[in-house]
PDB file of N, CA and C in Angstrom:
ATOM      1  N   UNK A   1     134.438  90.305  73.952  1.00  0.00           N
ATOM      2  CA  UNK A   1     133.802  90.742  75.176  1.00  0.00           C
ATOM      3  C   UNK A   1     133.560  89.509  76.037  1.00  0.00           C
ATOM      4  N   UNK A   2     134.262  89.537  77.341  1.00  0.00           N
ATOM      5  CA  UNK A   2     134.064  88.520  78.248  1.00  0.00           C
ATOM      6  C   UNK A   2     132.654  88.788  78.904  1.00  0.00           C
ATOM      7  N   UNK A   3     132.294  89.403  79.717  1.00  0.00           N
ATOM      8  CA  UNK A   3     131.091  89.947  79.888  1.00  0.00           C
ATOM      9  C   UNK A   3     130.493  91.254  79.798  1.00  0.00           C
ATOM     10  N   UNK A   4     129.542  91.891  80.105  1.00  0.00           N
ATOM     11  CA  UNK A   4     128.568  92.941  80.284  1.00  0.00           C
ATOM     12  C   UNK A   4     127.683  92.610  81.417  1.00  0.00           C
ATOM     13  N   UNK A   5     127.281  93.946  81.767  1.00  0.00           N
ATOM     14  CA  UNK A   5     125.914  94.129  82.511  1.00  0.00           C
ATOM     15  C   UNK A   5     126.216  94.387  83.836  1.00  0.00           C
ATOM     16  N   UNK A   6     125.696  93.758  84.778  1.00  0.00           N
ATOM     17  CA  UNK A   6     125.786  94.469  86.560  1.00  0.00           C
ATOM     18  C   UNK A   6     126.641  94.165  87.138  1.00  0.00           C
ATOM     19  N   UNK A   7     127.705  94.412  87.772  1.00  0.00           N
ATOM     20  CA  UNK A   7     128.676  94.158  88.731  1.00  0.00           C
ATOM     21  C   UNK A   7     128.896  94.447  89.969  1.00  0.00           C
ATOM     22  N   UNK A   8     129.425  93.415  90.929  1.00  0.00           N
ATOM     23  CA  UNK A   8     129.719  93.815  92.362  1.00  0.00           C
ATOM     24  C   UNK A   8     130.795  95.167  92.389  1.00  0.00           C
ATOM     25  N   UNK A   9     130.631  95.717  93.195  1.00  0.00           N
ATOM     26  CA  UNK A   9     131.521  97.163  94.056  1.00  0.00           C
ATOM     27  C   UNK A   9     133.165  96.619  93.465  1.00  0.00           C
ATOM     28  N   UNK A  10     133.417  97.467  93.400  1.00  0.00           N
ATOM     29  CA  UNK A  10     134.961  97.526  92.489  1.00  0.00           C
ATOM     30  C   UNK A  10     135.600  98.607  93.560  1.00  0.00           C
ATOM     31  N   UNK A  11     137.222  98.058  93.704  1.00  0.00           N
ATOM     32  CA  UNK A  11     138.262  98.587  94.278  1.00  0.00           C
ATOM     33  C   UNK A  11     138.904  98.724  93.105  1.00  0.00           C
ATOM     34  N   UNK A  12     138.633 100.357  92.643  1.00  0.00           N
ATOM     35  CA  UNK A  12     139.367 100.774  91.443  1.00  0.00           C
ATOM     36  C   UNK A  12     141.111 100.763  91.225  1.00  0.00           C
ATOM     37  N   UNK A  13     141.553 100.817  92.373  1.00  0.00           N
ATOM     38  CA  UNK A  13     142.759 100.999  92.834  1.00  0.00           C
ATOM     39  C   UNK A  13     143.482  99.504  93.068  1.00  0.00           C
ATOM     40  N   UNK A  14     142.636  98.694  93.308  1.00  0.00           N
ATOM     41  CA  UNK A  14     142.829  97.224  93.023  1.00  0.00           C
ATOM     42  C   UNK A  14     143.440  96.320  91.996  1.00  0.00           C
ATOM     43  N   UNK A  15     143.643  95.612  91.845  1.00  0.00           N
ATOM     44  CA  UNK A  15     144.269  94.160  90.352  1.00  0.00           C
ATOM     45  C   UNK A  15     143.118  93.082  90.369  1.00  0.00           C
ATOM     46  N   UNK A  16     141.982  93.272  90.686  1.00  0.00           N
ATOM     47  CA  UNK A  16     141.302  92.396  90.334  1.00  0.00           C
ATOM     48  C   UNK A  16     140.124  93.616  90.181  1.00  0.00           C
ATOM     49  N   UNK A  17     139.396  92.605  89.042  1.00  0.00           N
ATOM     50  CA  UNK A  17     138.272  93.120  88.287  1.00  0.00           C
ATOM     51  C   UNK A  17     137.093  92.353  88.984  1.00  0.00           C
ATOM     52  N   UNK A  18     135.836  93.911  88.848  1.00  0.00           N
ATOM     53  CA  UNK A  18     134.875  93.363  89.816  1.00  0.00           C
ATOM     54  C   UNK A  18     134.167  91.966  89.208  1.00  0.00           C
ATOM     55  N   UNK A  19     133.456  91.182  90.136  1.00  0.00           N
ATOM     56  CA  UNK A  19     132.711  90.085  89.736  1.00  0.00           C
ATOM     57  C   UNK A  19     131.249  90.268  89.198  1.00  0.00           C
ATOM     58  N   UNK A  20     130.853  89.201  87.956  1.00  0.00           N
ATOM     59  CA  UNK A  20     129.585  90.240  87.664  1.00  0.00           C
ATOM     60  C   UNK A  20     128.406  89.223  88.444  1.00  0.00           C
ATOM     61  N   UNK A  21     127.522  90.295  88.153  1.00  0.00           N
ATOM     62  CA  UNK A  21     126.497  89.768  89.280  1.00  0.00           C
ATOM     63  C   UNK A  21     125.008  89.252  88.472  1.00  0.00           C
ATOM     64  N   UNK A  22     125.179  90.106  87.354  1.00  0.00           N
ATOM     65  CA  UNK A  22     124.158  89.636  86.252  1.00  0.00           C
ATOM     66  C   UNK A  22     124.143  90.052  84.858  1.00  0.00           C
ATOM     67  N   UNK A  23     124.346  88.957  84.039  1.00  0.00           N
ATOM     68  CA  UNK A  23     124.602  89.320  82.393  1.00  0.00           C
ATOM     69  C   UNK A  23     122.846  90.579  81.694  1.00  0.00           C
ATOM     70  N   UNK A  24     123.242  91.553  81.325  1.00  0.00           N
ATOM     71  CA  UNK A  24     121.988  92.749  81.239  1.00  0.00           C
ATOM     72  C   UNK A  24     122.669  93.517  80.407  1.00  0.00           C
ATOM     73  N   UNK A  25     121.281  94.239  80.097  1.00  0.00           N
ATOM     74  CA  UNK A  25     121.697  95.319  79.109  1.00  0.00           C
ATOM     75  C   UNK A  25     121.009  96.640  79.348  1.00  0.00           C
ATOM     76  N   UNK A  26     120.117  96.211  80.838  1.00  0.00           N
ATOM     77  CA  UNK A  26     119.144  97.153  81.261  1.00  0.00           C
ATOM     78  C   UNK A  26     119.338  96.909  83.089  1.00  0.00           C
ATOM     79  N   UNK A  27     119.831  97.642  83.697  1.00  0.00           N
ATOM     80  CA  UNK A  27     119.918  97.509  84.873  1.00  0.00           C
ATOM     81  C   UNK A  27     119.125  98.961  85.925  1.00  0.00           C
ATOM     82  N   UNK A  28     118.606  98.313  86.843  1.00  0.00           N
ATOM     83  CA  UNK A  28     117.959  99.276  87.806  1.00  0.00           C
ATOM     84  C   UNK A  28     118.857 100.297  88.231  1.00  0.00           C
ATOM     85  N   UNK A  29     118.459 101.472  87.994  1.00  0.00           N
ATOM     86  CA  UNK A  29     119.163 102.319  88.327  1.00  0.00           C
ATOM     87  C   UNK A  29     119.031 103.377  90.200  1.00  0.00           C
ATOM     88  N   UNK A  30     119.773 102.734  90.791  1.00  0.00           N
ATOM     89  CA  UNK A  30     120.520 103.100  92.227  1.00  0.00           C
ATOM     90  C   UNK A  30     121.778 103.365  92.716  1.00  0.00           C
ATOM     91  N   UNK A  31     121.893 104.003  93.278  1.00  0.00           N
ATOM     92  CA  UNK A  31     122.848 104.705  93.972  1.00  0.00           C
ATOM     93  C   UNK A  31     123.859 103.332  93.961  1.00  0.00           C
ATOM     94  N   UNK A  32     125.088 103.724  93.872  1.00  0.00           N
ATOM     95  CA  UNK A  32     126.100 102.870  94.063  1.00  0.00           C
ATOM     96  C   UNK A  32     126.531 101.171  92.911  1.00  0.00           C
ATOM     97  N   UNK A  33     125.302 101.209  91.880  1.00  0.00           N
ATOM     98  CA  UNK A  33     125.257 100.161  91.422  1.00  0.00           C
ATOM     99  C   UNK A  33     126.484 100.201  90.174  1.00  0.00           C
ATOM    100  N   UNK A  34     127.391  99.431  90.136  1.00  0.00           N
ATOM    101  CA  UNK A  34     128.403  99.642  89.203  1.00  0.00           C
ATOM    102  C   UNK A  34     127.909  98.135  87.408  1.00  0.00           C
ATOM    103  N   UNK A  35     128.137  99.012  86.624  1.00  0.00           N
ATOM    104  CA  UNK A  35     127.751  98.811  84.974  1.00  0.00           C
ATOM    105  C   UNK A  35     128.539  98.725  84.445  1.00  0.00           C
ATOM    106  N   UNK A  36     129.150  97.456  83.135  1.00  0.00           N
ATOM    107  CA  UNK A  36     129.910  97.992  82.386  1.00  0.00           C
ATOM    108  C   UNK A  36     130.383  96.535  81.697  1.00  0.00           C
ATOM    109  N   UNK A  37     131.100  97.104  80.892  1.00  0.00           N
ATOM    110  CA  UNK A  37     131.908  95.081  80.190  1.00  0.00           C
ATOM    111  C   UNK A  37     133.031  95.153  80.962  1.00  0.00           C
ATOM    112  N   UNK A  38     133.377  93.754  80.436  1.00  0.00           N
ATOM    113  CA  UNK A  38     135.029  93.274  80.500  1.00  0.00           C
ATOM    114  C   UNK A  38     135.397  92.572  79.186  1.00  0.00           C
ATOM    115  N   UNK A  39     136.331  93.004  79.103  1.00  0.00           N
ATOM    116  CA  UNK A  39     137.276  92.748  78.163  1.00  0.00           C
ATOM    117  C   UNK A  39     138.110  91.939  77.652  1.00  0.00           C
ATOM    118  N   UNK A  40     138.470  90.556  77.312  1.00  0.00           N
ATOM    119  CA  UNK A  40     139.729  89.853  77.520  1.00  0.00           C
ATOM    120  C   UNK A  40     140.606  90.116  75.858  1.00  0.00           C
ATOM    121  N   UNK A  41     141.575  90.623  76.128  1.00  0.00           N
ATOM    122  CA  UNK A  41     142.540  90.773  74.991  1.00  0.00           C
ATOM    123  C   UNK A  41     143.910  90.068  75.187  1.00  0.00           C
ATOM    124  N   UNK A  42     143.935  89.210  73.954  1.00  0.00           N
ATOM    125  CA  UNK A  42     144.834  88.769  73.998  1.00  0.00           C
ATOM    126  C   UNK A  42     145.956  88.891  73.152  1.00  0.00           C
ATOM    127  N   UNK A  43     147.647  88.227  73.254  1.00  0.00           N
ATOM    128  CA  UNK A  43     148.204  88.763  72.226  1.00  0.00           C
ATOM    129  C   UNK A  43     148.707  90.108  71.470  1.00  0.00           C
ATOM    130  N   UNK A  44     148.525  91.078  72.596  1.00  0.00           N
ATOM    131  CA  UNK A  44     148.041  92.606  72.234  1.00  0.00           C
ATOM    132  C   UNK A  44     148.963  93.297  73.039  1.00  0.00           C
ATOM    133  N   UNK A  45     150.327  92.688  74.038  1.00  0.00           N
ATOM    134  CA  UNK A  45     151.118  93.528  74.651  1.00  0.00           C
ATOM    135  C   UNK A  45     151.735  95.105  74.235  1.00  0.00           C
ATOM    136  N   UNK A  46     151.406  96.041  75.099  1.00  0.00           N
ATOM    137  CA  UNK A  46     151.767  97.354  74.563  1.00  0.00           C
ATOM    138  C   UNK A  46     151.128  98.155  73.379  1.00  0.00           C
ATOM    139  N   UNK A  47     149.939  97.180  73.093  1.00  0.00           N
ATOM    140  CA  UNK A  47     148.992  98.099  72.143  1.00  0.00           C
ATOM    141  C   UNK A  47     148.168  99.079  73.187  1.00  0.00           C
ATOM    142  N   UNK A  48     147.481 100.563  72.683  1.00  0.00           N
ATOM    143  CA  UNK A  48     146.907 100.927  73.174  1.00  0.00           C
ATOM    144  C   UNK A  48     145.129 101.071  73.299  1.00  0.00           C
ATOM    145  N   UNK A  49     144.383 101.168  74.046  1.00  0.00           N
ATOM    146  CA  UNK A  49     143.066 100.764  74.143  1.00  0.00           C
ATOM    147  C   UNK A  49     142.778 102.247  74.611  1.00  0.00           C
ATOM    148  N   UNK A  50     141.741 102.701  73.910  1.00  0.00           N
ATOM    149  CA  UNK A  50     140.991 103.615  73.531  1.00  0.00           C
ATOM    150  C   UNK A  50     139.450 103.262  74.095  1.00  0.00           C
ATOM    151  N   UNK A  51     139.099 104.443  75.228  1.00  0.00           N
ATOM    152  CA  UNK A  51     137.694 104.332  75.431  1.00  0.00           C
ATOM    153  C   UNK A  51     136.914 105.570  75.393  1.00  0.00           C
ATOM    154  N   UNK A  52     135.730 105.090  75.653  1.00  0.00           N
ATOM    155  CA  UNK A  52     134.540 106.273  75.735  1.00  0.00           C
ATOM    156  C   UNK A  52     133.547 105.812  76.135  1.00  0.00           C
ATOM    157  N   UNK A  53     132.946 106.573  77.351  1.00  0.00           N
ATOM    158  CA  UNK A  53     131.064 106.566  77.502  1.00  0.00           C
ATOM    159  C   UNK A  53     130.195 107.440  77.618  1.00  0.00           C
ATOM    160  N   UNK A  54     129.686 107.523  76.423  1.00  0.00           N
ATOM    161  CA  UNK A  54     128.437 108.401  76.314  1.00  0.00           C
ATOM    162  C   UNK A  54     127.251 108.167  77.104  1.00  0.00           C
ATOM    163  N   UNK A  55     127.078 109.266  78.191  1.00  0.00           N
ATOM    164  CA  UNK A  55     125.801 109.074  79.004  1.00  0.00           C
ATOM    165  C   UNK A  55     125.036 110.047  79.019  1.00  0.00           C
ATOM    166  N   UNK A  56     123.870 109.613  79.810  1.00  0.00           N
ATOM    167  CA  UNK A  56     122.743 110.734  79.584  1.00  0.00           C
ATOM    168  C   UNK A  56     123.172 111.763  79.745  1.00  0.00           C
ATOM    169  N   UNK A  57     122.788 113.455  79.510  1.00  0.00           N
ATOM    170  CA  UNK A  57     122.823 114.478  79.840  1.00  0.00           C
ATOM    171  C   UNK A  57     122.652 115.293  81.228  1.00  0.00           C
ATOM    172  N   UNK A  58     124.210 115.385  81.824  1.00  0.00           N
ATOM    173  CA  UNK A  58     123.889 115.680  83.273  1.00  0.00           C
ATOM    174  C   UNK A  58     124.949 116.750  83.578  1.00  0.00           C
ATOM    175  N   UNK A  59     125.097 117.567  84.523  1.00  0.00           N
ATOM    176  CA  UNK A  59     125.549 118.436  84.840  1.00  0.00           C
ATOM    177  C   UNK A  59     126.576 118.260  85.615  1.00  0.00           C
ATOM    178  N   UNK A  60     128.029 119.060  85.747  1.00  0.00           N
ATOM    179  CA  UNK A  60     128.911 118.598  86.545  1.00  0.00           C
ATOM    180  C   UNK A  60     128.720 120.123  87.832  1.00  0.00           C
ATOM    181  N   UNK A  61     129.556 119.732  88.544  1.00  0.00           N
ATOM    182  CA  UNK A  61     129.313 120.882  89.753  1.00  0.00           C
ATOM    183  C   UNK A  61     129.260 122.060  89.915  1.00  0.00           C
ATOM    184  N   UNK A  62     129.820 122.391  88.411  1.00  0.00           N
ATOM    185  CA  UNK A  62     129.883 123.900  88.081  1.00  0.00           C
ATOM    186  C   UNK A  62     128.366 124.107  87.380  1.00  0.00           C
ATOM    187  N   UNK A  63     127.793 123.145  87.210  1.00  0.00           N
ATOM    188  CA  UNK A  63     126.248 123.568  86.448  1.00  0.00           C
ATOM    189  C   UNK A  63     126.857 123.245  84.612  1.00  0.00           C
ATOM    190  N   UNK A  64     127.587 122.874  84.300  1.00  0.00           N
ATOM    191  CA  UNK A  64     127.947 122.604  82.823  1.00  0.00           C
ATOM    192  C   UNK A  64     128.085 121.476  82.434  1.00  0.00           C
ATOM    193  N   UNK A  65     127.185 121.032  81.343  1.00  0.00           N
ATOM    194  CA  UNK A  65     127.539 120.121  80.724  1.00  0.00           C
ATOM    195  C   UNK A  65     128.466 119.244  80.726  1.00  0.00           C
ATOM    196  N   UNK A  66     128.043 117.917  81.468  1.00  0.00           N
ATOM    197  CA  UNK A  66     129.413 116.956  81.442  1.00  0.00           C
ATOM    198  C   UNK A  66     129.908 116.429  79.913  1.00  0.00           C
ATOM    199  N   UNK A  67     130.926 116.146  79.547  1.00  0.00           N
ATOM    200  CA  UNK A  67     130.815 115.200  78.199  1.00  0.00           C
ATOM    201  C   UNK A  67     131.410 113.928  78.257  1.00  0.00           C
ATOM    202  N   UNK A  68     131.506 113.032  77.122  1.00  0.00           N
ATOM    203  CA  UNK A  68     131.617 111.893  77.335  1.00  0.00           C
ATOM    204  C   UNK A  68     132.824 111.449  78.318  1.00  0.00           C
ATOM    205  N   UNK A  69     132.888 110.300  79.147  1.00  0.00           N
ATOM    206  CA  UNK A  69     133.909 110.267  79.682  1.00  0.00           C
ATOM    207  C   UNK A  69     135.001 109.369  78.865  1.00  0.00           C
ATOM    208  N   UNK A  70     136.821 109.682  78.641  1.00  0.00           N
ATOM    209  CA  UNK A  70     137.227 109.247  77.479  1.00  0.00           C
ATOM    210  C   UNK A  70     138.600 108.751  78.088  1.00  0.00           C
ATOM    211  N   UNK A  71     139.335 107.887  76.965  1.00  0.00           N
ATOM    212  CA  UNK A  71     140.725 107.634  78.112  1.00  0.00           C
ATOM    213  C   UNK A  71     141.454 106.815  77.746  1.00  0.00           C
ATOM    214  N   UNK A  72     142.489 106.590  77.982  1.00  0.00           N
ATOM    215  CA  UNK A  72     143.465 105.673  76.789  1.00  0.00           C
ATOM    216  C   UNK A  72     144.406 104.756  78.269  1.00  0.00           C
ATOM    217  N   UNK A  73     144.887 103.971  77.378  1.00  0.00           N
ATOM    218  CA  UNK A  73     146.034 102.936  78.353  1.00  0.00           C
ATOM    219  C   UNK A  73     146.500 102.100  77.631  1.00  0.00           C
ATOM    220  N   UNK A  74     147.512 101.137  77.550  1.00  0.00           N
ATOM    221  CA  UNK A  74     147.858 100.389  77.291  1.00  0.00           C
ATOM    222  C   UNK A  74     147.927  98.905  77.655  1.00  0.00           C
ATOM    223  N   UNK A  75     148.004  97.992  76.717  1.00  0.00           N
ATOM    224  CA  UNK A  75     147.697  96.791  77.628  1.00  0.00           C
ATOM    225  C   UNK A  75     149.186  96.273  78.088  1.00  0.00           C
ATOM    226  N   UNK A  76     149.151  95.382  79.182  1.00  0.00           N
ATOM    227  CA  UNK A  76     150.148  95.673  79.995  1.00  0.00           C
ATOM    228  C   UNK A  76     150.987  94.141  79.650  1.00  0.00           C
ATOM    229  N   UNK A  77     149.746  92.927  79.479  1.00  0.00           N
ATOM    230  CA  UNK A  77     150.559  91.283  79.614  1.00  0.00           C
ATOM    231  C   UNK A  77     149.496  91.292  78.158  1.00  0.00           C
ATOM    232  N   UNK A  78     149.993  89.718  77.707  1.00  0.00           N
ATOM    233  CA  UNK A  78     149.469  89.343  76.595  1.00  0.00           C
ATOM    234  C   UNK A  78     148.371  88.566  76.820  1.00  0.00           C
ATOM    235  N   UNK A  79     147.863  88.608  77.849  1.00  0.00           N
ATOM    236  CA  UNK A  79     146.421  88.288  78.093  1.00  0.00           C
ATOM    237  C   UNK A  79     145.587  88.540  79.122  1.00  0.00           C
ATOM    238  N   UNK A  80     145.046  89.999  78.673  1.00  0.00           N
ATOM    239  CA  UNK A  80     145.005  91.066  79.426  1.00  0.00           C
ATOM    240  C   UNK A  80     143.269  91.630  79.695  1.00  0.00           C
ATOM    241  N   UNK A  81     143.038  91.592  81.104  1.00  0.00           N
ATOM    242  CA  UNK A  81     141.366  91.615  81.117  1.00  0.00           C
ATOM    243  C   UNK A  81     141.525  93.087  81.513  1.00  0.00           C
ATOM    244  N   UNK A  82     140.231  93.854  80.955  1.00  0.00           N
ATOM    245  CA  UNK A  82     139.745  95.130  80.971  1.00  0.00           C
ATOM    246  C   UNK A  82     138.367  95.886  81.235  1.00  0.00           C
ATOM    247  N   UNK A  83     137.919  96.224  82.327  1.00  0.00           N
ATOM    248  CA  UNK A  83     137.065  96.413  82.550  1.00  0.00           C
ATOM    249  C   UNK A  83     136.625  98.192  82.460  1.00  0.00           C
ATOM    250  N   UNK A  84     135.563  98.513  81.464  1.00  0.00           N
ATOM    251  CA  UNK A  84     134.908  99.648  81.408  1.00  0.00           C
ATOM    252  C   UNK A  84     133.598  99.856  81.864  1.00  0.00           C
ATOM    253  N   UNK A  85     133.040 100.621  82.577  1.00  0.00           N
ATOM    254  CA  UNK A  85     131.788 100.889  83.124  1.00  0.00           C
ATOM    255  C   UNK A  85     132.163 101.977  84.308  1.00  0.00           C
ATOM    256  N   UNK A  86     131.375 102.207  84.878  1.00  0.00           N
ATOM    257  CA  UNK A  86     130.567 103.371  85.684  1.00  0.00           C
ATOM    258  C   UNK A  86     130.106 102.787  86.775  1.00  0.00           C
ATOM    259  N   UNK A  87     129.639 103.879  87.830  1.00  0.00           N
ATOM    260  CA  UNK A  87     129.164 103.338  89.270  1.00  0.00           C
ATOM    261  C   UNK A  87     127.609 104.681  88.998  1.00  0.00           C
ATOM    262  N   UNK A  88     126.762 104.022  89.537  1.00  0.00           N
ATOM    263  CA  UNK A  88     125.457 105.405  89.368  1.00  0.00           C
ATOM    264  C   UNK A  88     125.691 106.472  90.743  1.00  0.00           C
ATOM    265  N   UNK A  89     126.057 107.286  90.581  1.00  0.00           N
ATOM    266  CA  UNK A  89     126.294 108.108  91.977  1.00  0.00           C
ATOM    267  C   UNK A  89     124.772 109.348  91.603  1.00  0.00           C
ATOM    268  N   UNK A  90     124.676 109.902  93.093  1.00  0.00           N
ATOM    269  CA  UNK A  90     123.801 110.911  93.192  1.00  0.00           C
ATOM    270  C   UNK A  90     123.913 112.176  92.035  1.00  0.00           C
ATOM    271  N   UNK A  91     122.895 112.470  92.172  1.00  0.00           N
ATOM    272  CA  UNK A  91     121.569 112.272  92.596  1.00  0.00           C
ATOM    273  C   UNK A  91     121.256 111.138  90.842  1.00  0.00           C
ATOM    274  N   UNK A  92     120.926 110.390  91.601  1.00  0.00           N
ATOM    275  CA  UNK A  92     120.505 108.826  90.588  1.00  0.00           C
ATOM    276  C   UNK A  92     119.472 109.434  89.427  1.00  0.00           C
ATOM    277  N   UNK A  93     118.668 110.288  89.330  1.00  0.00           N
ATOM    278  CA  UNK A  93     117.612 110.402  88.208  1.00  0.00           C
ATOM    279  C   UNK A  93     118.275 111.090  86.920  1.00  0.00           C
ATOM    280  N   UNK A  94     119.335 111.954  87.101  1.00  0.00           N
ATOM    281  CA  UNK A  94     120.221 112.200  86.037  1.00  0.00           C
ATOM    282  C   UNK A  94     120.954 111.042  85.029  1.00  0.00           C
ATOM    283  N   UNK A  95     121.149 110.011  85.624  1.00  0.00           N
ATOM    284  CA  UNK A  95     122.020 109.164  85.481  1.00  0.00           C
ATOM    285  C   UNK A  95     120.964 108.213  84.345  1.00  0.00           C
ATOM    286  N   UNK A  96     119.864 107.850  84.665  1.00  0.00           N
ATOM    287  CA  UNK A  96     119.364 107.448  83.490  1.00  0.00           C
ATOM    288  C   UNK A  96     118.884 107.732  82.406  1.00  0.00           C
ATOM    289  N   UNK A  97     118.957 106.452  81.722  1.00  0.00           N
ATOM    290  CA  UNK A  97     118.880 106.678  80.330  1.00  0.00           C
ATOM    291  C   UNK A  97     120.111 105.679  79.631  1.00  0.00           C
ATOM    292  N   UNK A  98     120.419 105.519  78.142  1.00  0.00           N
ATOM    293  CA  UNK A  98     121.248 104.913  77.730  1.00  0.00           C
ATOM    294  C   UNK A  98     122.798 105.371  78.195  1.00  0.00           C
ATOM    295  N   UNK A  99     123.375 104.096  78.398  1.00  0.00           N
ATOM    296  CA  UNK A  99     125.303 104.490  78.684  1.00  0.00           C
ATOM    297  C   UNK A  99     125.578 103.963  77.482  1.00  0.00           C
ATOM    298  N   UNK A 100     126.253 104.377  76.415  1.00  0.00           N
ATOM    299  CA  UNK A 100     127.222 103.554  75.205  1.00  0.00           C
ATOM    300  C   UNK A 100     128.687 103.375  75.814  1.00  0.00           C
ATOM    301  N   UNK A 101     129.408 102.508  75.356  1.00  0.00           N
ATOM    302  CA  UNK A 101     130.704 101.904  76.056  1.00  0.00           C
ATOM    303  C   UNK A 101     131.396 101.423  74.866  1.00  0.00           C
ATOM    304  N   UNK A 102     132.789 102.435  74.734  1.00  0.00           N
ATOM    305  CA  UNK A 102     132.986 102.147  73.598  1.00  0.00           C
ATOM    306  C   UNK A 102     134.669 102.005  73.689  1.00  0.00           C
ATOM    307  N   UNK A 103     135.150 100.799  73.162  1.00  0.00           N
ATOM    308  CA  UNK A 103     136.727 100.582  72.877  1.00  0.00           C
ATOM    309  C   UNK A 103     137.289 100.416  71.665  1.00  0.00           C
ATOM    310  N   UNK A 104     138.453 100.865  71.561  1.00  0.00           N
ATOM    311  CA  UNK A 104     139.164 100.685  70.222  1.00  0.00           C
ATOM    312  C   UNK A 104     140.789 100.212  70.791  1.00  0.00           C
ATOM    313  N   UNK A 105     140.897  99.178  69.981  1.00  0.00           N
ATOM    314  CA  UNK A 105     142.382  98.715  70.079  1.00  0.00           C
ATOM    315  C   UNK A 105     143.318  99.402  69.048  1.00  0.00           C
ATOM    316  N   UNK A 106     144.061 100.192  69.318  1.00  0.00           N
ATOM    317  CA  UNK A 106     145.499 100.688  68.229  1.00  0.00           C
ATOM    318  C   UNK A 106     144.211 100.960  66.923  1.00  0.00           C
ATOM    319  N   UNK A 107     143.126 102.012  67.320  1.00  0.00           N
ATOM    320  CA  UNK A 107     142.373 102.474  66.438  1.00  0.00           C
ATOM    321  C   UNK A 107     141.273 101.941  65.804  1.00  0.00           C
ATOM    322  N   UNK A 108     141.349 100.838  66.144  1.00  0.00           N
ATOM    323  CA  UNK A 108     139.878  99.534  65.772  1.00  0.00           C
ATOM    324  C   UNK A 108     139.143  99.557  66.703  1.00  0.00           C
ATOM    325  N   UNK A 109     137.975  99.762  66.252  1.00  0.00           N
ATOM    326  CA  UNK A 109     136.584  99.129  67.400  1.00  0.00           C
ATOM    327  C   UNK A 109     136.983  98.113  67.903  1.00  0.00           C
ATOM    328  N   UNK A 110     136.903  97.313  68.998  1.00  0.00           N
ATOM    329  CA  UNK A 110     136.178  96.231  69.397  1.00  0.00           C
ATOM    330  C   UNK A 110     135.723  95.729  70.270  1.00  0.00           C
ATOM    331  N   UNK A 111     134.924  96.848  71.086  1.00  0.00           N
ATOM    332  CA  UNK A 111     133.914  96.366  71.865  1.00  0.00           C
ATOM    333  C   UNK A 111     132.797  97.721  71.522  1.00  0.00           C
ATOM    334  N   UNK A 112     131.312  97.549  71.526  1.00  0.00           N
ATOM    335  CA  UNK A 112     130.471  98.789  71.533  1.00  0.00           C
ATOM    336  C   UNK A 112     129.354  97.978  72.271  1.00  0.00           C
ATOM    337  N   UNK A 113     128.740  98.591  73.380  1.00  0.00           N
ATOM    338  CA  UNK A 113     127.227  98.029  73.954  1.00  0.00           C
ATOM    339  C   UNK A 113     127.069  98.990  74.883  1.00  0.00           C
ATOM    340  N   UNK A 114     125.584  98.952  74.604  1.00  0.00           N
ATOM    341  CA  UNK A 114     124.678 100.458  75.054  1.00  0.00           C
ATOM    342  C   UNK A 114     124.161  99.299  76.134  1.00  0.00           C
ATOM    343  N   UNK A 115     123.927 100.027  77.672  1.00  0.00           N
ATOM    344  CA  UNK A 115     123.870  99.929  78.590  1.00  0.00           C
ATOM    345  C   UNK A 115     122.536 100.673  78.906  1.00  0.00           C
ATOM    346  N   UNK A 116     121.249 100.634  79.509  1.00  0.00           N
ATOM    347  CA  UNK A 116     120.393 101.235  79.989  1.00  0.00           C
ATOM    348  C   UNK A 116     119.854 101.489  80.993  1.00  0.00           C
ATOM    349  N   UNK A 117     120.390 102.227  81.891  1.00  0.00           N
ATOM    350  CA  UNK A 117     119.609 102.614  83.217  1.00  0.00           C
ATOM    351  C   UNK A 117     118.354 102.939  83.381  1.00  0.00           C
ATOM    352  N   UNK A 118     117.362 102.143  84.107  1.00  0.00           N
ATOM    353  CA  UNK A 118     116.064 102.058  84.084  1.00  0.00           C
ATOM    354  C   UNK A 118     115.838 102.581  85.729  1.00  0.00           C
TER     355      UNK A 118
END
């Protein structure tokens, strides 16, 4: 794990990974504030990376139960940065509580850190 904790606004659609703004494990929870690690893997071309984040209990637009958000990719060069986390969108009081952030390389853990929106 290269870093964790608060990060500047991310252009998801972008090749560069956001900059972090403060190493945490508990960040204020507001509208727009983006959370999460980065990753540096190396040596690992064309393996696949396995994620998940378990967050508080909140509702999606239909009124149902969201569940974890989950998702796979591959790594692309042999030294390869990866960034997982979240942005807090409305309405913000749902949103807190613990985020877990979880990766597996070609079926191995190796990254897990619980994140807390305060």
């Amino acid at each position: 794990m290269h870093s964790h904790g608060r990060y500047a606004g991310w252009d998801r659609e972008g090749r560069d990974l956001p900059d972090l703004v403060k190493i945490t494990t508990e960040i204020e929870a507001e509208l727009g504030v983006e959370f999460g690690y980065v990753l540096r893997i190396r040596h690992a071309r064309n393996s696949k990376i396995t994620f998940r984040i378990e967050h508080p209990p909140f509702v999606d637009g239909d009124g149902n139960p969201t569940p974890p958000f989950e998702g796979e990719l591959y790594v692309k060069t042999n030294d390869y940065r990866f960034f997982l986390g979240d942005t807090v969108w409305a309405p913000v009081e749902d949103k807190r509580g613990d985020w877990r952030l979880i990766t597996w390389l070609d079926g191995l853990m190796v990254a897990d850190k619980t994140i807390a929106l305060i």
